[in-house]
PDB file of N, CA and C in Angstrom:
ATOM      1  N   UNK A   1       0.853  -1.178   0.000  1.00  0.00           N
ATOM      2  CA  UNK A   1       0.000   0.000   0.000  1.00  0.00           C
ATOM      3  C   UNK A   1       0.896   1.237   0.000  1.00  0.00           C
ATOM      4  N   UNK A   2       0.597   2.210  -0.488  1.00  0.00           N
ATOM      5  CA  UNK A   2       1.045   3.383  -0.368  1.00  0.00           C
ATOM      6  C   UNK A   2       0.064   4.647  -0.437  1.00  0.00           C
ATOM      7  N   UNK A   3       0.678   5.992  -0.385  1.00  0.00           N
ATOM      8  CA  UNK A   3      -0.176   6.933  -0.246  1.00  0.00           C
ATOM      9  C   UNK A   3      -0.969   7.100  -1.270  1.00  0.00           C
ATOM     10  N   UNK A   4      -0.908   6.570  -2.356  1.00  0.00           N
ATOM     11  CA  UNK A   4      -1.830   6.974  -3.616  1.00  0.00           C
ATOM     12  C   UNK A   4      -3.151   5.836  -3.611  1.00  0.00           C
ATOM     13  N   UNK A   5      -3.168   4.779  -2.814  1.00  0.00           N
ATOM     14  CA  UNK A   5      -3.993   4.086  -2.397  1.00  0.00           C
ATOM     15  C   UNK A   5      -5.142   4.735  -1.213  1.00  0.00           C
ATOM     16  N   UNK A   6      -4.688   5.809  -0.790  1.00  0.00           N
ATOM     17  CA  UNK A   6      -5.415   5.980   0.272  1.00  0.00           C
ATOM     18  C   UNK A   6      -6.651   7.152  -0.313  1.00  0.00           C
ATOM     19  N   UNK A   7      -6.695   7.529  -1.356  1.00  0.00           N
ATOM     20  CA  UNK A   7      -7.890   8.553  -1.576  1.00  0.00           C
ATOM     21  C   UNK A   7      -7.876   9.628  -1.459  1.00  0.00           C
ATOM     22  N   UNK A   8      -6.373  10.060  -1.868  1.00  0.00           N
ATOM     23  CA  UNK A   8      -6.027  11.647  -1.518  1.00  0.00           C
ATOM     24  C   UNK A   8      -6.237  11.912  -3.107  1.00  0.00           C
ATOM     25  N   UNK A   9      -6.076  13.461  -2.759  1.00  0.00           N
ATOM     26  CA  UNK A   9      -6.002  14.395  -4.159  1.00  0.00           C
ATOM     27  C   UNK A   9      -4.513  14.135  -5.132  1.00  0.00           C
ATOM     28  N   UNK A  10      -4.243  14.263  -5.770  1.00  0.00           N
ATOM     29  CA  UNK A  10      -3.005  13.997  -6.460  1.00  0.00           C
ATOM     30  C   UNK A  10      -1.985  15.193  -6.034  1.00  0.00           C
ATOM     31  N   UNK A  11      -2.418  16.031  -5.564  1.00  0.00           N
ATOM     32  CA  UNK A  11      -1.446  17.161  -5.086  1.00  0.00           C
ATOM     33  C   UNK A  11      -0.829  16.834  -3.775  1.00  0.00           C
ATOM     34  N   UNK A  12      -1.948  16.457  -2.693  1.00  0.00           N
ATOM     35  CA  UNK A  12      -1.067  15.779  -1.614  1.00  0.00           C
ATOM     36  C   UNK A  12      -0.316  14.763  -1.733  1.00  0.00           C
ATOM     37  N   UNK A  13      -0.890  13.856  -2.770  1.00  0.00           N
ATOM     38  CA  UNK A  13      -0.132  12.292  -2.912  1.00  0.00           C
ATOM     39  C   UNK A  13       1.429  12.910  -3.300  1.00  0.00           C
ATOM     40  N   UNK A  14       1.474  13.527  -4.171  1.00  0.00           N
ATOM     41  CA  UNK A  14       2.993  14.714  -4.421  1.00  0.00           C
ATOM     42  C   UNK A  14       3.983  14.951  -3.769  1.00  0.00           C
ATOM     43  N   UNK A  15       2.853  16.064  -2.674  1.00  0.00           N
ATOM     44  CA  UNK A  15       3.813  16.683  -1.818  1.00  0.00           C
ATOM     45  C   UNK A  15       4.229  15.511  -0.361  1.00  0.00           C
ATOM     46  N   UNK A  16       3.347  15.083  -0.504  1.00  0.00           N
ATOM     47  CA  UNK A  16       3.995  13.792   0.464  1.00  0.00           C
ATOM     48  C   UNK A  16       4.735  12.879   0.097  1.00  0.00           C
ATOM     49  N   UNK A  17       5.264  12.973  -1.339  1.00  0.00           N
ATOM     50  CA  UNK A  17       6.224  11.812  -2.019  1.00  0.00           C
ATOM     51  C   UNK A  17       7.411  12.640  -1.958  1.00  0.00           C
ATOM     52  N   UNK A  18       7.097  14.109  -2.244  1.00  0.00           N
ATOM     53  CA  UNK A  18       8.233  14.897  -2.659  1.00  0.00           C
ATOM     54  C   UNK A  18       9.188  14.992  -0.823  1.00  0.00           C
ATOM     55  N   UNK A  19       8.213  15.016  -0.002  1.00  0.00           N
ATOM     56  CA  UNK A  19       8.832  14.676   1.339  1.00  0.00           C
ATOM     57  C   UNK A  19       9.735  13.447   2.007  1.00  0.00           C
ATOM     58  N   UNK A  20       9.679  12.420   1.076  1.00  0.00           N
ATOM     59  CA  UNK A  20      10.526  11.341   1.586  1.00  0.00           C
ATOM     60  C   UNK A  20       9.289  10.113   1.843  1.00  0.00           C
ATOM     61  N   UNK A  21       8.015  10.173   1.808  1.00  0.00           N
ATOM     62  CA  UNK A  21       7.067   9.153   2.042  1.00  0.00           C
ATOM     63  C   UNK A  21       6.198   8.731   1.375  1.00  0.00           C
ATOM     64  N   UNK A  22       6.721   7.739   1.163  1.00  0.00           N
ATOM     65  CA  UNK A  22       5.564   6.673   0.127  1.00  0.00           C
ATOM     66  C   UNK A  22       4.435   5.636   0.419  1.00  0.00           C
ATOM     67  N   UNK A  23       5.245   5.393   2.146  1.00  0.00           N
ATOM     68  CA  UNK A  23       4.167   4.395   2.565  1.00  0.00           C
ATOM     69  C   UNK A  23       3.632   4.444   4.159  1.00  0.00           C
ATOM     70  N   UNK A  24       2.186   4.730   4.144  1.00  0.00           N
ATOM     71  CA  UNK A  24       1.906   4.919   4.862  1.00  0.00           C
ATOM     72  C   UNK A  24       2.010   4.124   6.057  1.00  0.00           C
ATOM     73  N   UNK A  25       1.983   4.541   7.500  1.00  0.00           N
ATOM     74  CA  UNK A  25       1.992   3.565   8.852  1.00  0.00           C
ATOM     75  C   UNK A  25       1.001   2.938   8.886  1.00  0.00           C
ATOM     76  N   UNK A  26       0.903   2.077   9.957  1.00  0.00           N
ATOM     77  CA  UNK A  26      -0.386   1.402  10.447  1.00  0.00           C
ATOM     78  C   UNK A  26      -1.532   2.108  10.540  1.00  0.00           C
ATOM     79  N   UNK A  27      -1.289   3.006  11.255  1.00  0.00           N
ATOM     80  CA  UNK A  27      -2.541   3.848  11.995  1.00  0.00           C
ATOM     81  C   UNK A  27      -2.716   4.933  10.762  1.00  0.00           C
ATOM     82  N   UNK A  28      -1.868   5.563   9.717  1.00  0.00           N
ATOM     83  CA  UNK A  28      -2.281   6.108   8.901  1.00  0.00           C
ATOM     84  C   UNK A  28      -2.988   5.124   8.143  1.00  0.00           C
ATOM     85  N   UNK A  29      -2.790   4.120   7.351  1.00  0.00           N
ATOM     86  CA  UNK A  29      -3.370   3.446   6.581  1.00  0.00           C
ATOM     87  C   UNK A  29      -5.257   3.197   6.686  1.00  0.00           C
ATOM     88  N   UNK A  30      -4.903   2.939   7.992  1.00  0.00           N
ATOM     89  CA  UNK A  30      -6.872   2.758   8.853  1.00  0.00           C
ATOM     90  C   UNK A  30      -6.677   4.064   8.965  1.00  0.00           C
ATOM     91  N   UNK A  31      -6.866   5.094   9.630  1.00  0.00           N
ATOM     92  CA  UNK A  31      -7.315   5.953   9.553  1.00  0.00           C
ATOM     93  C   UNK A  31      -7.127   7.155   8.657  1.00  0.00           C
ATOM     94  N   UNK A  32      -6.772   7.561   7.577  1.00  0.00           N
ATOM     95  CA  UNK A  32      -6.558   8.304   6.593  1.00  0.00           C
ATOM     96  C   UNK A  32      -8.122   7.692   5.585  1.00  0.00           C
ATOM     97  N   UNK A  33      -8.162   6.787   5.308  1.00  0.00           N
ATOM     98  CA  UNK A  33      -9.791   6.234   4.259  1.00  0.00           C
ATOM     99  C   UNK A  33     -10.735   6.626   5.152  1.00  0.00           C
ATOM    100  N   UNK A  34     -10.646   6.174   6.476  1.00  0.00           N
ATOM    101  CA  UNK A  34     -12.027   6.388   7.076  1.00  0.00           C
ATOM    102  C   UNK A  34     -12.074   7.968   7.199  1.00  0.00           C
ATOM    103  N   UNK A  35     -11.240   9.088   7.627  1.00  0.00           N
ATOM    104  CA  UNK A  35     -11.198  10.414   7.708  1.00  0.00           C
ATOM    105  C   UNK A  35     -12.125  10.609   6.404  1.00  0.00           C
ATOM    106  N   UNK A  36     -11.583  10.794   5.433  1.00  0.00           N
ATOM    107  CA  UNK A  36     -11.982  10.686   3.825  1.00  0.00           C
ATOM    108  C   UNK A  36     -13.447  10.415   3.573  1.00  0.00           C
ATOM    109  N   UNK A  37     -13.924   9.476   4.352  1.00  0.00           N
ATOM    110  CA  UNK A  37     -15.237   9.306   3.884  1.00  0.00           C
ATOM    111  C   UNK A  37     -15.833  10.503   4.770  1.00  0.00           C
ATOM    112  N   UNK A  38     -15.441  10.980   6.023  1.00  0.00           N
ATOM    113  CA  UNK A  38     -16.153  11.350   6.612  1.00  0.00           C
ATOM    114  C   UNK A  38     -16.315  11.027   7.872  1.00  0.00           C
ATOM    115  N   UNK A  39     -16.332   9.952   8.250  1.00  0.00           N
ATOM    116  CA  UNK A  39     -16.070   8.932   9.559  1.00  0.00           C
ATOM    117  C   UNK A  39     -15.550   9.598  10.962  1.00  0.00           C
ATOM    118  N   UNK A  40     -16.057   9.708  11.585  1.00  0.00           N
ATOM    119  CA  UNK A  40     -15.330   9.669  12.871  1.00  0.00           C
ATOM    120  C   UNK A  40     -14.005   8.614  13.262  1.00  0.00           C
ATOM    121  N   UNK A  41     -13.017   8.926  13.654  1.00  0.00           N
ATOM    122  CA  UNK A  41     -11.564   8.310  13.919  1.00  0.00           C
ATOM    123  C   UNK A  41     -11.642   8.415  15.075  1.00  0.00           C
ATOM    124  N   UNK A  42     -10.897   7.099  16.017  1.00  0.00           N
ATOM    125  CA  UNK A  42      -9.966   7.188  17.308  1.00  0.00           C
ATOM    126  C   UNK A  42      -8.897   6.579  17.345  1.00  0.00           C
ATOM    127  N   UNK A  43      -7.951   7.122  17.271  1.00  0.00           N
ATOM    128  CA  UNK A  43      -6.476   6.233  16.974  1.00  0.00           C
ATOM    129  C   UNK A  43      -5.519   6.199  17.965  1.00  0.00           C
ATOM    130  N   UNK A  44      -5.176   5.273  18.529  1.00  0.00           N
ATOM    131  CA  UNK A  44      -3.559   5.104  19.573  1.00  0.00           C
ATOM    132  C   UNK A  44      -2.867   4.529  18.776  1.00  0.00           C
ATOM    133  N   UNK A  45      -1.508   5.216  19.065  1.00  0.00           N
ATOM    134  CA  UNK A  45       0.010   4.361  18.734  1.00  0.00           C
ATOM    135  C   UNK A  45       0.909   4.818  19.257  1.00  0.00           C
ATOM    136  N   UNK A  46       2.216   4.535  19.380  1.00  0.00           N
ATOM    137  CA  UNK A  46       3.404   4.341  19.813  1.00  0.00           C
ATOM    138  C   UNK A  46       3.495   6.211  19.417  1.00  0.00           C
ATOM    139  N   UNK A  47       3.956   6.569  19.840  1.00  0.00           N
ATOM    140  CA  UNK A  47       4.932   7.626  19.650  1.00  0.00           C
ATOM    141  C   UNK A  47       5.874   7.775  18.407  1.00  0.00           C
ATOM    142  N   UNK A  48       5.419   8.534  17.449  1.00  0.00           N
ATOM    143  CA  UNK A  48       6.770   8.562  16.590  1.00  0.00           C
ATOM    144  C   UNK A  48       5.615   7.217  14.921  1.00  0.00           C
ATOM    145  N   UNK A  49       4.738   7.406  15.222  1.00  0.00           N
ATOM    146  CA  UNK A  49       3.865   6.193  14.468  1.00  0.00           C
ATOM    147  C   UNK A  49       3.501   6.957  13.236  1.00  0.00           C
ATOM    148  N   UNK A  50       2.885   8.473  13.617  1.00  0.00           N
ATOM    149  CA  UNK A  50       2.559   9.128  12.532  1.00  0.00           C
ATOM    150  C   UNK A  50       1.110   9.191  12.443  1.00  0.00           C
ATOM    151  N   UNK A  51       0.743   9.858  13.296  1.00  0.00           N
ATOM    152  CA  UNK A  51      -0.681   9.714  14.199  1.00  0.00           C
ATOM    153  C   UNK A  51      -0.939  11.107  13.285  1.00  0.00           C
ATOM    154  N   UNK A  52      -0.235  12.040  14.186  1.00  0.00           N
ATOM    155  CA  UNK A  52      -0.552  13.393  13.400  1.00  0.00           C
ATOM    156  C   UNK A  52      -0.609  13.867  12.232  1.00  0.00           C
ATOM    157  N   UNK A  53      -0.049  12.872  11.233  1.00  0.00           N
ATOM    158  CA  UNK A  53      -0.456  12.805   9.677  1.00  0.00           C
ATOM    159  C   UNK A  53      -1.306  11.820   9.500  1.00  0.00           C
ATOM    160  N   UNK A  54      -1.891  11.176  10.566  1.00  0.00           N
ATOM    161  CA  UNK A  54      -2.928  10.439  10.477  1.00  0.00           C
ATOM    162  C   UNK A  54      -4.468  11.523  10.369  1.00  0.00           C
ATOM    163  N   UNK A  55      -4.110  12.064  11.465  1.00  0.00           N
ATOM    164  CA  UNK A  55      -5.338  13.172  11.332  1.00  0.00           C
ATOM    165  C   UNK A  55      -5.526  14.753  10.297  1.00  0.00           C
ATOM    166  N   UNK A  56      -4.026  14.719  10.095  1.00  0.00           N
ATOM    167  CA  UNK A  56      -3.869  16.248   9.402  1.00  0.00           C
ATOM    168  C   UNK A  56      -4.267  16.163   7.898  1.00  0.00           C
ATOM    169  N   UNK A  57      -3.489  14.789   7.216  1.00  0.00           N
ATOM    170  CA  UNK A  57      -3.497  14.903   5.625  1.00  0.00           C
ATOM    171  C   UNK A  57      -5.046  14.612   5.314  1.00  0.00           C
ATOM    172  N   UNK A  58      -6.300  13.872   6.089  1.00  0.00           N
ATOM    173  CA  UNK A  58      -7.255  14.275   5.390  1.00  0.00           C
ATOM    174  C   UNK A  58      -8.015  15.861   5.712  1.00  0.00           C
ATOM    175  N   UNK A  59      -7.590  16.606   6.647  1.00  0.00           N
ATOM    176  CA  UNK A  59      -7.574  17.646   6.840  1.00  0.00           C
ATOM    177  C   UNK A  59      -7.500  18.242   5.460  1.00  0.00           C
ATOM    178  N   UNK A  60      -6.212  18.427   5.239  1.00  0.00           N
ATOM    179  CA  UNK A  60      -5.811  18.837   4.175  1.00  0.00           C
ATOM    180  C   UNK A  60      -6.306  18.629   2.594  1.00  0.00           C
ATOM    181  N   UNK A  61      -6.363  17.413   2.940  1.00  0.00           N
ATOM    182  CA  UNK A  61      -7.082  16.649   1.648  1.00  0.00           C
ATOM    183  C   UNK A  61      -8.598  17.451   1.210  1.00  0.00           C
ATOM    184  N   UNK A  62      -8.844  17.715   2.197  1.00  0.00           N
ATOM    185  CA  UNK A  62     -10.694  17.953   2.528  1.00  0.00           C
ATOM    186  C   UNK A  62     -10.428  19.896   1.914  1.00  0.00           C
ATOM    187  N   UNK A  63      -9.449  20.656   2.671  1.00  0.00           N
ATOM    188  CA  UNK A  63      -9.209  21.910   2.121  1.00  0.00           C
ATOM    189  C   UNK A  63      -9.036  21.863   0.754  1.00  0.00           C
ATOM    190  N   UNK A  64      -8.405  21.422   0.229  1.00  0.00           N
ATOM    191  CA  UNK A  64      -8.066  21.309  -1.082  1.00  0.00           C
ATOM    192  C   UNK A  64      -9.249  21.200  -2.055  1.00  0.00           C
ATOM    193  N   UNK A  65      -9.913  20.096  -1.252  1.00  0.00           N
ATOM    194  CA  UNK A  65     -10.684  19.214  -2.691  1.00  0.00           C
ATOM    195  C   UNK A  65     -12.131  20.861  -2.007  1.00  0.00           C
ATOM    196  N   UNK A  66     -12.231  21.844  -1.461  1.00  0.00           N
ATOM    197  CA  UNK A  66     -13.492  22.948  -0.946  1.00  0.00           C
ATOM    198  C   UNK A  66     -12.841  23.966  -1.492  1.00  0.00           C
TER     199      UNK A  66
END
């Protein structure tokens, strides 16, 4: 899986490649689709997992595509 699997805009899928990341974590993977639809999220992980681009890039995703 990678980020272009997850249902982003092609501009984030980009700028998040152009950053060094292609494949998403655990907790991004589940929670990045469900954000996307709309869904309510609750996510734990380890520290350092990538939680906060768990919640931000459909943030972002959602600005973009309004």
């Amino acid at each position: 899986m990678n980020f272009t699997d997850l249902g982003l805009v092609e501009p984030l899928v980009r700028a998040v490649h152009e950053h060094g990341y292609d494949t998403p974590t655990p907790i991004q993977a589940q929670a990045i689709p469900a954000a996307i639809q709309g869904r309510d999220i609750l996510g734990t992980a380890q520290t350092g997992t990538g939680k906060t681009a768990a919640f931000c890039v459909p943030m972002i995703n959602h600005l973009i595509n309004n």
